[in-house]
Protein backbone atom coordinates (compact mmCIF):
# COMPACT_ATOMS: atom_id res chain seq x y z
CA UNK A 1 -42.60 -13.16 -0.21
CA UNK A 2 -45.03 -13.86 1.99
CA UNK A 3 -44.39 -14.62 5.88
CA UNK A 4 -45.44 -17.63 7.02
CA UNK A 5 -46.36 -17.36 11.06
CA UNK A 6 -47.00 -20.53 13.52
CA UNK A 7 -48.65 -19.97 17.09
CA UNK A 8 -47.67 -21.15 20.23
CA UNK A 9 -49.16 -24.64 20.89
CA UNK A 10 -48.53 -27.45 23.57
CA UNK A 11 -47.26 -29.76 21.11
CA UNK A 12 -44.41 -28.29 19.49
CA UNK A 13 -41.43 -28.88 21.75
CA UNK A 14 -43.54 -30.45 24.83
CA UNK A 15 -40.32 -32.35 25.17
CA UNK A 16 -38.40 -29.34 25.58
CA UNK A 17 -41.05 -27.38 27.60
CA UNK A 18 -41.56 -30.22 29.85
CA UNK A 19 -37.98 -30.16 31.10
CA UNK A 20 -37.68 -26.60 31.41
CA UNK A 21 -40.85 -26.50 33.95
CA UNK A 22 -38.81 -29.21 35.79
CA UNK A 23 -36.03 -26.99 35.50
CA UNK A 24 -37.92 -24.03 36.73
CA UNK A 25 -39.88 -25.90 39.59
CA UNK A 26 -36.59 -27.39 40.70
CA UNK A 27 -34.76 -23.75 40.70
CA UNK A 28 -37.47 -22.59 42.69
CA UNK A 29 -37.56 -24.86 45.28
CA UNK A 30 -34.11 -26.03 45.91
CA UNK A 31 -32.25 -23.19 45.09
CA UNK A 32 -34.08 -21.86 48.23
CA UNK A 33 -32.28 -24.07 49.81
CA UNK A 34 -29.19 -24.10 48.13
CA UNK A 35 -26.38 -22.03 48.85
CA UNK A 36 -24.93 -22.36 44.78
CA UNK A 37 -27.13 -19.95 43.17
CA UNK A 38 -27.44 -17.96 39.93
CA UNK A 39 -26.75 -20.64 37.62
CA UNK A 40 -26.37 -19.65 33.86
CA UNK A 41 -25.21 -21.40 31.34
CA UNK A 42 -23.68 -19.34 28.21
CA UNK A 43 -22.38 -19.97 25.03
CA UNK A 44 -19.00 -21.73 24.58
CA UNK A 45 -16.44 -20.31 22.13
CA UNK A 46 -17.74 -23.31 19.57
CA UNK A 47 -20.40 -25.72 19.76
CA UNK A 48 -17.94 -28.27 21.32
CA UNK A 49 -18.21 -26.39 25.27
CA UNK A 50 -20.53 -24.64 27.13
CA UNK A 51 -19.66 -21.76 29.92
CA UNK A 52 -21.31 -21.69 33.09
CA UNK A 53 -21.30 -19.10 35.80
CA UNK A 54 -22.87 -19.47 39.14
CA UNK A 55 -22.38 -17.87 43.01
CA UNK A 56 -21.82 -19.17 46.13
CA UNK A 57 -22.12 -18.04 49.59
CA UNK A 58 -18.46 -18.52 50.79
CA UNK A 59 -15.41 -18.50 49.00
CA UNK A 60 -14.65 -22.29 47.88
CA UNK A 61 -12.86 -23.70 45.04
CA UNK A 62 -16.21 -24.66 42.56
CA UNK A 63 -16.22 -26.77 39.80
CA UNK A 64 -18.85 -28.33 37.12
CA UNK A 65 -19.63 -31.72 36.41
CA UNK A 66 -21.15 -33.29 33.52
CA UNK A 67 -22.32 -35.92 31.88
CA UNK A 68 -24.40 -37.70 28.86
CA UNK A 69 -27.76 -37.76 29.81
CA UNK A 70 -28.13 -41.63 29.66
CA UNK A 71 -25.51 -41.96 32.48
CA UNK A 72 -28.17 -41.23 34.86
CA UNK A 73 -30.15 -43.73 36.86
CA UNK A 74 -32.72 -42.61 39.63
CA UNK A 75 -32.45 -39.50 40.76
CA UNK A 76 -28.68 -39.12 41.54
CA UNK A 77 -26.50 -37.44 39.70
CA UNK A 78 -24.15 -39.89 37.78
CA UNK A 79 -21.31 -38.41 39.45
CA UNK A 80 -18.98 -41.58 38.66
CA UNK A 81 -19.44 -41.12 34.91
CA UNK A 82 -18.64 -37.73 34.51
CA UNK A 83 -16.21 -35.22 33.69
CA UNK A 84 -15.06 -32.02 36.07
CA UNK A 85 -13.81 -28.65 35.15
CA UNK A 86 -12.14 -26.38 37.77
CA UNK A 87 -13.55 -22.86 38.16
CA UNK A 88 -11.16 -20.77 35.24
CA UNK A 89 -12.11 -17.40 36.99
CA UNK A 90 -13.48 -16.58 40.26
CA UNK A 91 -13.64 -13.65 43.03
CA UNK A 92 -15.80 -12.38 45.62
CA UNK A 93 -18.91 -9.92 44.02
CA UNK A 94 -19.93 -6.48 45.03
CA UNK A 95 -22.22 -8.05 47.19
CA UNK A 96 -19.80 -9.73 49.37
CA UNK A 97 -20.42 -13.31 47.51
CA UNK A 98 -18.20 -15.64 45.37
CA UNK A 99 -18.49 -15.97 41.59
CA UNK A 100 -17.30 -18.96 39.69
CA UNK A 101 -16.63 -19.23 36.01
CA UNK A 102 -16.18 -22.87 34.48
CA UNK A 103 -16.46 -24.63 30.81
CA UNK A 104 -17.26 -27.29 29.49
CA UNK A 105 -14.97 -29.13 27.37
CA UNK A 106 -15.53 -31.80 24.63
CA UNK A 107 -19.80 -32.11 24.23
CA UNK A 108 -20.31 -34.35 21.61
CA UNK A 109 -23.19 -33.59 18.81
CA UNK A 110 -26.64 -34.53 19.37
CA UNK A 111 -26.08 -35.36 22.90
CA UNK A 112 -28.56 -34.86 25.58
CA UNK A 113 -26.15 -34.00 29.19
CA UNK A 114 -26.79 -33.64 32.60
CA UNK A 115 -24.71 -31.00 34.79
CA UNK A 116 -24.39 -29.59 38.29
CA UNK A 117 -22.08 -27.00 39.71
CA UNK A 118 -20.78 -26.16 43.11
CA UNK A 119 -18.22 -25.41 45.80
CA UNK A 120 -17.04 -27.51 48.56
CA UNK A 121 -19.22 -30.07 49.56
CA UNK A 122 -22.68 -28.34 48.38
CA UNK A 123 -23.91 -28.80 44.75
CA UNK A 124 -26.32 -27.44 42.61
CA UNK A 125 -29.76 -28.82 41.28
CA UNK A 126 -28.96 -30.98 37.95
CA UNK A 127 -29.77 -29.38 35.15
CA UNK A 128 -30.36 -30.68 31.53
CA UNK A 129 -29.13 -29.47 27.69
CA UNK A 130 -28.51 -30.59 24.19
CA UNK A 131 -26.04 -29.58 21.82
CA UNK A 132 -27.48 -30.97 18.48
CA UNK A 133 -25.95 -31.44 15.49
CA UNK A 134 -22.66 -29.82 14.58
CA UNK A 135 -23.47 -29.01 10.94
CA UNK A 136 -21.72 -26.37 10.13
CA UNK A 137 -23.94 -25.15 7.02
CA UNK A 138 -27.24 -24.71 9.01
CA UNK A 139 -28.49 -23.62 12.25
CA UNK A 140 -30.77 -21.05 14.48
CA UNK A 141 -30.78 -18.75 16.91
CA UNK A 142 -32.57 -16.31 19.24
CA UNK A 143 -32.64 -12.64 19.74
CA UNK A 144 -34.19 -10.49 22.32
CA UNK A 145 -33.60 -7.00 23.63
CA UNK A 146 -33.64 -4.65 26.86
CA UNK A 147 -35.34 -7.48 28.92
CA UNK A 148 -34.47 -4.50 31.87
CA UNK A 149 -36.11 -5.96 34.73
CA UNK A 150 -36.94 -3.23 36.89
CA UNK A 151 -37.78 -0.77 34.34
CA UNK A 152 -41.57 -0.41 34.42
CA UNK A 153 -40.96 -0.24 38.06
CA UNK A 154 -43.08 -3.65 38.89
CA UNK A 155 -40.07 -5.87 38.43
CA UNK A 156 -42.43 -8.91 38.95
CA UNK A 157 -44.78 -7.57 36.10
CA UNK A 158 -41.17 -7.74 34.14
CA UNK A 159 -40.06 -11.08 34.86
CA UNK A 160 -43.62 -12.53 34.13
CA UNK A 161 -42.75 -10.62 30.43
CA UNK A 162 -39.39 -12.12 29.84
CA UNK A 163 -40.35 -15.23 31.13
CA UNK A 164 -43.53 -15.24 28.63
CA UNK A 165 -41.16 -14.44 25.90
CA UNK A 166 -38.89 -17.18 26.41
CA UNK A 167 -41.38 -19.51 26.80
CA UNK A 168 -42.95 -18.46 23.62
CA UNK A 169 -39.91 -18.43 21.42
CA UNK A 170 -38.31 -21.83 22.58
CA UNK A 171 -41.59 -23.14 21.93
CA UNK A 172 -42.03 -21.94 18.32
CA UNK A 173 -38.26 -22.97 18.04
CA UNK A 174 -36.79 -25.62 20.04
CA UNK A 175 -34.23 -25.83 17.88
CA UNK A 176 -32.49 -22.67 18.72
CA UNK A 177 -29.14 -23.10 19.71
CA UNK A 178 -28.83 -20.26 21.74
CA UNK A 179 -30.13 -16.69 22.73
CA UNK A 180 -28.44 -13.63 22.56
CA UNK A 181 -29.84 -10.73 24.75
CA UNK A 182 -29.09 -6.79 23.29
CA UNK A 183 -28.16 -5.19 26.40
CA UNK A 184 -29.66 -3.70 29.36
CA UNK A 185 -30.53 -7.26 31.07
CA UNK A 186 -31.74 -4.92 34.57
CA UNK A 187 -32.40 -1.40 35.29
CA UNK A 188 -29.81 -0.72 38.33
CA UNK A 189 -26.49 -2.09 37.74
CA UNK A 190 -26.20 -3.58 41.19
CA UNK A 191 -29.37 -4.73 41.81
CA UNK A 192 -29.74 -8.43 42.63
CA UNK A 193 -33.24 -8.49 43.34
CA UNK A 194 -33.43 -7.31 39.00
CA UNK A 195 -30.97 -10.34 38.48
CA UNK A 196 -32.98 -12.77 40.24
CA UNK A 197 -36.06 -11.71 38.00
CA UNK A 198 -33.79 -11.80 35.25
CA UNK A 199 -32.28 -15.26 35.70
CA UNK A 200 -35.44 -16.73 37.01
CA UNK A 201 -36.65 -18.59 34.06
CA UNK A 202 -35.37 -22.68 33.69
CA UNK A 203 -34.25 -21.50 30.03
CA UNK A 204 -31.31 -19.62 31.82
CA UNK A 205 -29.80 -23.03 32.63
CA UNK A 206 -31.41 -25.24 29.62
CA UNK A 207 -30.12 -23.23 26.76
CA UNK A 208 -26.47 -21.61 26.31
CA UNK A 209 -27.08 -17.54 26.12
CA UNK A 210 -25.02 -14.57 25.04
CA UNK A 211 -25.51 -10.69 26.82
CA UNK A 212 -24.36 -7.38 24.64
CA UNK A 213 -23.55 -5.26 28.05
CA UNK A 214 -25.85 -2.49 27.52
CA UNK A 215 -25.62 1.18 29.48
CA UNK A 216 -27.86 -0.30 32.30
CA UNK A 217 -25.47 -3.16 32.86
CA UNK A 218 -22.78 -0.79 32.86
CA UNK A 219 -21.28 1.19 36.15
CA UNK A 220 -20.80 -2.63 38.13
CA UNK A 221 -18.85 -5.48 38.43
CA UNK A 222 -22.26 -7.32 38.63
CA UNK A 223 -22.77 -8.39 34.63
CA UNK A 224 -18.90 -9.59 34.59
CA UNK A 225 -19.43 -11.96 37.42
CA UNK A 226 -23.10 -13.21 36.39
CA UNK A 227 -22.01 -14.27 32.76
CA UNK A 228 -19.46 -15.89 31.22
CA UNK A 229 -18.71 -15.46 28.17
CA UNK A 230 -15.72 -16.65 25.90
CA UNK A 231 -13.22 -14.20 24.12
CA UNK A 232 -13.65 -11.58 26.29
CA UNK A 233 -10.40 -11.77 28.18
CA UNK A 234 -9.06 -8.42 27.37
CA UNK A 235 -12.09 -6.18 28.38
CA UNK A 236 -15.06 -7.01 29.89
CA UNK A 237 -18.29 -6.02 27.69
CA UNK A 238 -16.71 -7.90 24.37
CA UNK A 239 -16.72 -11.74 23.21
CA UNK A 240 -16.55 -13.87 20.85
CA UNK A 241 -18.15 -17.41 20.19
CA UNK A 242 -18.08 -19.34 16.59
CA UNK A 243 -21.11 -22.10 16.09
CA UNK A 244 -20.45 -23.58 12.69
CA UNK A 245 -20.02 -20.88 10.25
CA UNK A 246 -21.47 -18.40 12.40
CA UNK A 247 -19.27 -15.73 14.12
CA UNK A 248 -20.56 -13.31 16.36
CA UNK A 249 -18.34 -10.69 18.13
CA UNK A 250 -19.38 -8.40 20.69
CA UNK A 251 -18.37 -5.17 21.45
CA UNK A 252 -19.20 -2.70 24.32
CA UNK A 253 -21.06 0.28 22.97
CA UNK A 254 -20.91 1.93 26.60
CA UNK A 255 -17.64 3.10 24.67
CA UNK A 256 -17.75 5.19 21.88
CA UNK A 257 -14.31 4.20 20.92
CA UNK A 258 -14.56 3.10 17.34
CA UNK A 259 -10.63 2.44 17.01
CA UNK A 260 -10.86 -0.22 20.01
CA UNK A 261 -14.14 -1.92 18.55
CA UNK A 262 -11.89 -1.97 15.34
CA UNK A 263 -9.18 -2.89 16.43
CA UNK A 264 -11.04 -6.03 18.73
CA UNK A 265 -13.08 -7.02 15.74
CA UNK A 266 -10.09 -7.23 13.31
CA UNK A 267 -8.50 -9.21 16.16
CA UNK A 268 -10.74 -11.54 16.08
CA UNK A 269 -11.78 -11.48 12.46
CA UNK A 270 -7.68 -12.58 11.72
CA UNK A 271 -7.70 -15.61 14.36
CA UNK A 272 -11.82 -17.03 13.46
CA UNK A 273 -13.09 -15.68 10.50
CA UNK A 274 -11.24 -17.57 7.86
CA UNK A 275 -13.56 -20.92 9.44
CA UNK A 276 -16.60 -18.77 9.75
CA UNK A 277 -19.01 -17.77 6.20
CA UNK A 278 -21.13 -15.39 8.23
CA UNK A 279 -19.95 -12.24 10.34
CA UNK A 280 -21.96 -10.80 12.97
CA UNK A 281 -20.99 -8.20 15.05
CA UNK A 282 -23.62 -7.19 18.52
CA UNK A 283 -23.44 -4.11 20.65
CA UNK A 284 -26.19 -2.54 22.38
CA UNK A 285 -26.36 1.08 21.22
CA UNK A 286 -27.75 1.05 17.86
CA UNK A 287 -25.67 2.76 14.98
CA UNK A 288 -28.91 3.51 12.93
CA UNK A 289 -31.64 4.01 16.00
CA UNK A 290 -34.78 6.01 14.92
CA UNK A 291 -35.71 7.05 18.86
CA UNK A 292 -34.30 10.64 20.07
CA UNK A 293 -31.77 9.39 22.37
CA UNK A 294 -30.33 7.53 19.50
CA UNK A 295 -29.75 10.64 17.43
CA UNK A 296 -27.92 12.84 19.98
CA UNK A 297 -24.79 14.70 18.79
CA UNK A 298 -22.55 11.84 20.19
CA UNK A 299 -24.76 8.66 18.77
CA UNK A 300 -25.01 10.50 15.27
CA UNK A 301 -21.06 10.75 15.60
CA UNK A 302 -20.33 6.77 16.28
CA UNK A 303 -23.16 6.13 13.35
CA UNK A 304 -20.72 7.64 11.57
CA UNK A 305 -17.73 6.08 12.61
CA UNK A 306 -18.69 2.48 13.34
CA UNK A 307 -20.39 1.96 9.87
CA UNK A 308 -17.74 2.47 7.78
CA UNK A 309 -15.66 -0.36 9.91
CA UNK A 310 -17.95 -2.80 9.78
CA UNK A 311 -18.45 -2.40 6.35
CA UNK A 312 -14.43 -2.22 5.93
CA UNK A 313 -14.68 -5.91 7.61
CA UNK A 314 -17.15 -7.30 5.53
CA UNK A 315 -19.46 -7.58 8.52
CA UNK A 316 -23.07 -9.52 7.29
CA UNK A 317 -25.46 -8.36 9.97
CA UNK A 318 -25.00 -5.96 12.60
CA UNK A 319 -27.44 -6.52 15.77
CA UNK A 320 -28.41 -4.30 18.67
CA UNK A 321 -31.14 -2.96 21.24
CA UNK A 322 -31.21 0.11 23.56
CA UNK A 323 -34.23 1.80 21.50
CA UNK A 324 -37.24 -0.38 22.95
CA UNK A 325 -38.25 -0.41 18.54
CA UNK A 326 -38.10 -2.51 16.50
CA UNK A 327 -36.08 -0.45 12.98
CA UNK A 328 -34.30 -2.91 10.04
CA UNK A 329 -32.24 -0.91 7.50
CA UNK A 330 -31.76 -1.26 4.18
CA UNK A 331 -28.51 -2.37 2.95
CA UNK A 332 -25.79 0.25 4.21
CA UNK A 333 -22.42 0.36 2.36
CA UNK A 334 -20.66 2.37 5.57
CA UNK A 335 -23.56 5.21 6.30
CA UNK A 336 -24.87 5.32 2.66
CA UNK A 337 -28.15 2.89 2.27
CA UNK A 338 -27.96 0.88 -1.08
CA UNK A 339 -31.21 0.26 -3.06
CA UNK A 340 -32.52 -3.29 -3.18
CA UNK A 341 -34.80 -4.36 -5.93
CA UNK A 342 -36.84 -6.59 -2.91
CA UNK A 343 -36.44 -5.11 0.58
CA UNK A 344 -36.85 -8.59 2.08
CA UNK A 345 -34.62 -10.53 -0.20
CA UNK A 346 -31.46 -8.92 0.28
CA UNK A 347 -28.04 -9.73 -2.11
CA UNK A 348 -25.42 -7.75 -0.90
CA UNK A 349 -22.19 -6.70 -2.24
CA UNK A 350 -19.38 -6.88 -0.56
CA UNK A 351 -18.60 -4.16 2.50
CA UNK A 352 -22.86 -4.20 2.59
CA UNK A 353 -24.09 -4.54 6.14
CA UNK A 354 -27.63 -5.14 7.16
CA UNK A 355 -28.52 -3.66 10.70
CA UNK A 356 -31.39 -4.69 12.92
CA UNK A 357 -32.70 -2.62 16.18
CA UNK A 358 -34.81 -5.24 18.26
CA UNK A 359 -37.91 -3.75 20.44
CA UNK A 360 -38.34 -5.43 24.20
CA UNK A 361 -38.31 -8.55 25.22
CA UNK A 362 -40.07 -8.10 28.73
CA UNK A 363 -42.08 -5.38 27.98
CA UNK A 364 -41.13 -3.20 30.61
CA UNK A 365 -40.45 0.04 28.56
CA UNK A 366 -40.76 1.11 25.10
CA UNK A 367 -40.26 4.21 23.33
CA UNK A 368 -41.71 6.42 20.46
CA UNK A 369 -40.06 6.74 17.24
CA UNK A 370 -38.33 10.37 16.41
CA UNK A 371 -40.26 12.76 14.75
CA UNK A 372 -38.61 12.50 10.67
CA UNK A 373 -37.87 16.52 11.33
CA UNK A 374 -36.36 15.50 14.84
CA UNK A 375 -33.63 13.06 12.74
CA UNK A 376 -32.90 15.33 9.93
CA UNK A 377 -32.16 18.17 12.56
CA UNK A 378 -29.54 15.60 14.11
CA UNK A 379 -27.94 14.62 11.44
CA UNK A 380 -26.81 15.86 8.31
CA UNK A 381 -27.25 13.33 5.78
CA UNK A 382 -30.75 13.21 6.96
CA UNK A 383 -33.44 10.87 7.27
CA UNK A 384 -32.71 7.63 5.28
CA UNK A 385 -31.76 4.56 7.12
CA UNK A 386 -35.23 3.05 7.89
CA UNK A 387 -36.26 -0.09 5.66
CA UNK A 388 -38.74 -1.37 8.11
CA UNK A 389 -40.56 -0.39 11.55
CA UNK A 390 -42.85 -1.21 13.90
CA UNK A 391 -43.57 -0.01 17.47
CA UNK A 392 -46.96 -1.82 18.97
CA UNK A 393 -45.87 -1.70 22.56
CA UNK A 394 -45.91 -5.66 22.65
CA UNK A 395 -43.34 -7.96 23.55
CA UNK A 396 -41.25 -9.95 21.08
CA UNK A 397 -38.60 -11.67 19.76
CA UNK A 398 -35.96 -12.41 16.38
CA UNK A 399 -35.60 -15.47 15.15
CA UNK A 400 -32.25 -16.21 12.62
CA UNK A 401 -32.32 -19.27 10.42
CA UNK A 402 -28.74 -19.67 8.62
CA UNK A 403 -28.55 -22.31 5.79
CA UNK A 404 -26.02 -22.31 3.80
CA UNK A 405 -25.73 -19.31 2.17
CA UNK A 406 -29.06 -17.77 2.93
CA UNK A 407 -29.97 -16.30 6.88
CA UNK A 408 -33.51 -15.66 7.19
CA UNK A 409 -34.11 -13.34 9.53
CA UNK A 410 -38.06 -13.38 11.16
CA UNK A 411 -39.26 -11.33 13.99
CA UNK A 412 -42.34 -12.46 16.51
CA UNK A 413 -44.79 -10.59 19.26
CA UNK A 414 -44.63 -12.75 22.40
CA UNK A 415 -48.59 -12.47 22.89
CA UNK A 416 -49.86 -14.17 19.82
CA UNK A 417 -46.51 -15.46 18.40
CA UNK A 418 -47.26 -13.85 15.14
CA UNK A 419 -44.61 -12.42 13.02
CA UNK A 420 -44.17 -8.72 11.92
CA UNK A 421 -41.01 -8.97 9.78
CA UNK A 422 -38.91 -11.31 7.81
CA UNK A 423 -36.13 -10.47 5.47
CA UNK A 424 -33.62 -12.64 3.45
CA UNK A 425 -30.40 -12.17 3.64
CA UNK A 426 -27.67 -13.83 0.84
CA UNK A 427 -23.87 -14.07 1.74
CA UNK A 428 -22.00 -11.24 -0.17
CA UNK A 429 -19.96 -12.85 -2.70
CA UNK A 430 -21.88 -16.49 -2.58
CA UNK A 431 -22.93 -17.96 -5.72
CA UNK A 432 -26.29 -17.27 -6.99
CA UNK A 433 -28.76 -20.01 -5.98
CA UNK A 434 -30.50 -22.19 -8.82
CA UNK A 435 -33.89 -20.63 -10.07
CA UNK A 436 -35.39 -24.17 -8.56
CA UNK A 437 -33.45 -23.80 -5.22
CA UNK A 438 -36.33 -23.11 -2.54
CA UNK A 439 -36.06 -20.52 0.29
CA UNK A 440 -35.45 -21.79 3.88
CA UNK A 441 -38.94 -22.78 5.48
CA UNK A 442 -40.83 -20.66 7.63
CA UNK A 443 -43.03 -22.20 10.92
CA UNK A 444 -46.00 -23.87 9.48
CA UNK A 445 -49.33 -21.63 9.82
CA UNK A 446 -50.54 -18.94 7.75
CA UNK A 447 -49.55 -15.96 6.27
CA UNK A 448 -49.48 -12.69 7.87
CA UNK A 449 -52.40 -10.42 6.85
CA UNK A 450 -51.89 -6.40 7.47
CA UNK A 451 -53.25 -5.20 10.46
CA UNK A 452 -56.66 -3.65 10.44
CA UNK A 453 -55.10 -1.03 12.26
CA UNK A 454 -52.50 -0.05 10.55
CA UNK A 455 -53.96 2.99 9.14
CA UNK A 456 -55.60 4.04 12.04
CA UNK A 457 -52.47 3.64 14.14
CA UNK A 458 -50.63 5.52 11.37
CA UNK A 459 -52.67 8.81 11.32
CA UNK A 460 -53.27 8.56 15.16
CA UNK A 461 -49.36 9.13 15.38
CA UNK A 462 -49.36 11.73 12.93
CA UNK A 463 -51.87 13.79 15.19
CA UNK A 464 -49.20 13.89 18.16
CA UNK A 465 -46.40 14.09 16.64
CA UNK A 466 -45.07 11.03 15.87
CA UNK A 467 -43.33 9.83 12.49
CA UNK A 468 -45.99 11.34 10.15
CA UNK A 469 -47.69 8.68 7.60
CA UNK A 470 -45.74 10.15 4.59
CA UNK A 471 -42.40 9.39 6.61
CA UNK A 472 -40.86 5.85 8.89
CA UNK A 473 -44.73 4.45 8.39
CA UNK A 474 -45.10 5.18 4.81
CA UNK A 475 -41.33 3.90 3.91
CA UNK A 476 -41.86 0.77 6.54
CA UNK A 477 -45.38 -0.04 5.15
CA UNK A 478 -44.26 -0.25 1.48
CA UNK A 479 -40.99 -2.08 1.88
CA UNK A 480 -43.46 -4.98 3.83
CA UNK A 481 -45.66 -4.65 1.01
CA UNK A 482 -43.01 -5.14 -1.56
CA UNK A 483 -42.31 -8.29 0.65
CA UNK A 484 -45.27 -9.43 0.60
CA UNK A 485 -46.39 -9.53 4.54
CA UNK A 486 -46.67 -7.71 7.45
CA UNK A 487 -47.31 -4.44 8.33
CA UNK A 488 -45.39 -1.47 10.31
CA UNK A 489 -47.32 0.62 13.24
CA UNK A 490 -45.07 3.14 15.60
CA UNK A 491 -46.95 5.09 18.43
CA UNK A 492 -46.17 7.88 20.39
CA UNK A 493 -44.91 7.04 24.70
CA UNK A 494 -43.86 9.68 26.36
CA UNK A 495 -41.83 9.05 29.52
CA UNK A 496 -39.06 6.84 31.11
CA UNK A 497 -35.22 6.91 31.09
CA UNK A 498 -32.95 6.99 28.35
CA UNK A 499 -31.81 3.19 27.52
């Protein structure tokens, strides 16, 4: 199965790229001037709304506007044909400002809008997205980890990253309808300077997002009053959203309390999942990580507490960040991996979960694998959850494909857009597709070739003391080659925080 790989060029989605630097130029300039600030647009709880939370300087009732696109005229806002939605949550921030959370309500498919939000008398720049189609069999979405602006320590060197990434993924995949971010969105909880980096880029506002709350997000009331995300009423750090078949619930990880994740994702699981094929469940800490801080005494314990639930719900994918690597599994059937004839065509059985650990998204940290002694030390069944690797110490990105019932799952470096991973994954319990059915297509461009440094990479990490070539590299490099594609490299970084 070979992975097909398309690089970034001004062509694909100039339509899309071309209103984001509007976006972005606008942000900049009036924003400035604005006193309604930090504008993001999230996901709604289906692909009928969208959630929006933004700041203002004063405390002021705020609401959002919208409209269809082809309601404007000029320059002005087309404030006489659209709708208005009160702020449903609101409050003054640790800063001494005022967040406001609003939806919108009743977006039509394939609809280009228009929407501003504000307080008082003072508004917003307008802003621009689409839905597109509500078909309920097939769509795609983004992943990114640990953008953690602040990190490296150069939190302009960060945002240039995450804004790089962005710009390279929505313009590989325009189509994406939305992004979900890992965890760990800044460094310092309370830093606003970190959120300004982080919400910087126009995409913020073009294209509904999701945010795992990750251990750097953790410790303020800052990441509950930037975003706004749906089903996450009872306790901030958890959601929900459904797109079509596709449920995702989010848990907070910052908690290693397995019976509440359980208990939330049964929860929702009763109320969505009957109207939902696929199950995905996100939480920043990952249960299989292959970095040392991922295989303490208390991460080893909630590996092996939170895979037998997930497996107990039938969960399809599990996704997470924290480690600053990117790791895939194999199947797992609670914490035992199952044996697949093809490593990157996956047919699970029921209570099978795939997990999938994604690297940075900014760039501005990343971290060695564990030594293969380091893991079996840590935990007792040993060393055996690693399907595929790869640590370059580049930016990148995941990009999920669901048709039908088939999610291709293909993962990107920002710098040349090239992918390192792909893996197909079949619905437990779906029927077997036709011999002449035809996998879901790939970007146009060329196949992946191995790196030509693969080996070299391989034995330099073996010198000082990373995964040795016989262990992660070896296992990594012959599941891709069993796939057909791509190649997996770790390195050795010493350094940095935990997280």
């Amino acid at each position: 199965m070979a992975i097909a790989v398309r690089r970034p060029a001004a062509a694909i989605g100039a339509a899309l790229l071309g209103a984001l630097t509007l976006t972005t130029a606008a942000t900049a300039s009036a924003d400035e001037d604005s006193p309604v600030t930090d504008t993001v647009l999230t996901v709604g709880a289906d692909e009928t709304q969208r959630n929006v939370a933004w700041y203002t300087p004063q405390e002021v009732t705020g609401s959002v506007q919208w409209a269809p696109a082809s309601a404007v005229e000029g320059d002005s806002f087309p404030a006489a044909d659209a709708n208005e939605a009160e702020t449903t949550s609101n409050g003054e921030t640790h800063d001494g400002r005022y967040y406001h959370h609003a939806t919108m309500e009743g977006l039509e498919e394939s609809t280009d809008y228009v929407y501003r939000v504000g307080g008082g008398d003072d508004w917003s720049p307008t802003y621009e997205f689409s839905t597109g189609a509500f078909d309920s069999r097939d769509l795609e979405f983004l992943v990114v980890g640990d953008p953690q602006m602040g990190s490296s320590g150069d939190v302009a060197a960060d945002q240039e990253g995450w804004n790089a990434t962005l710009d390279t993924a929505l313009e590989m995949f325009p189509d994406a309808a939305w992004v979900h971010s890992m965890g760990d969105q800044v460094e310092e909880p309370s830093n606003e300077d970190e959120y300004r980096a982080l919400l910087a880029p126009g995409a913020l506002r073009s294209v509904p997002f999701a945010f795992n709350r990750g251990n750097h997000d953790a410790d303020s009331t800052a990441y509950a009053t930037h975003f706004n995300l749906p089903g996450g009423e009872e306790a901030d750090g958890y959601h929900w959203y459904r797109h079509g078949e596709v449920l995702v619930i989010g848990v907070d990880s910052n908690s290693f309390d397995v019976e509440a994740h359980d208990d939330f994702i049964a929860k929702v699981l009763a109320e969505q999942g009957e109207d939902a094929a696929w199950h995905i469940v996100t939480f920043h800490h990952p249960a299989f990580g292959l970095t040392e801080h991922s295989n303490t005494e208390e991460m080893v314990e909630f590996r092996e507490t939170i895979a037998p639930v997930l497996s107990a719900h039938g969960i399809d994918l599990a996704l997470m960040g924290h480690d600053h690597t990117y790791a895939r599994s194999p199947l797992m059937e609670g914490r035992d991996p199952v044996e697949s004839e093809d490593p990157g065509d996956l047919h699970p059985e029921e209570g099978q979960t795939l997990y999938l650990t994604v690297n940075s998204s900014s760039g501005s940290k990343y971290y060695p694998f564990a030594t293969e002694d380091f893991i079996d030390a840590a935990d007792s069944q040993g060393f055996d959850f690693a399907q595929v690797t790869w640590q370059e110490e580049v930016p990148s990105f995941s990009h999920v494909v669901v048709s039908g019932d088939e999610m291709t799952i293909e993962t990107y470096r920002t710098d040349s857009g090239e992918a390192y991973d792909e893996v197909v994954l079949h619905r437990a319990g779906a029927p077997e597709p036709s011999a002449s059915t035809s996998p879901s297509p790939s970007p146009s461009g060329s196949a992946l070739s191995p790196s030509p440094t693969a080996e070299a990479s391989a034995d330099a990490g073996a010198e000082d003391g990373g995964l040795p070539a016989g262990a992660i590299a070896a296992v990594a490099v012959g599941a891709l080659a069993l796939a057909g594609g791509g190649v997996a490299l770790w390195r050795r970084r010493s350094g940095g925080q935990e997280g």
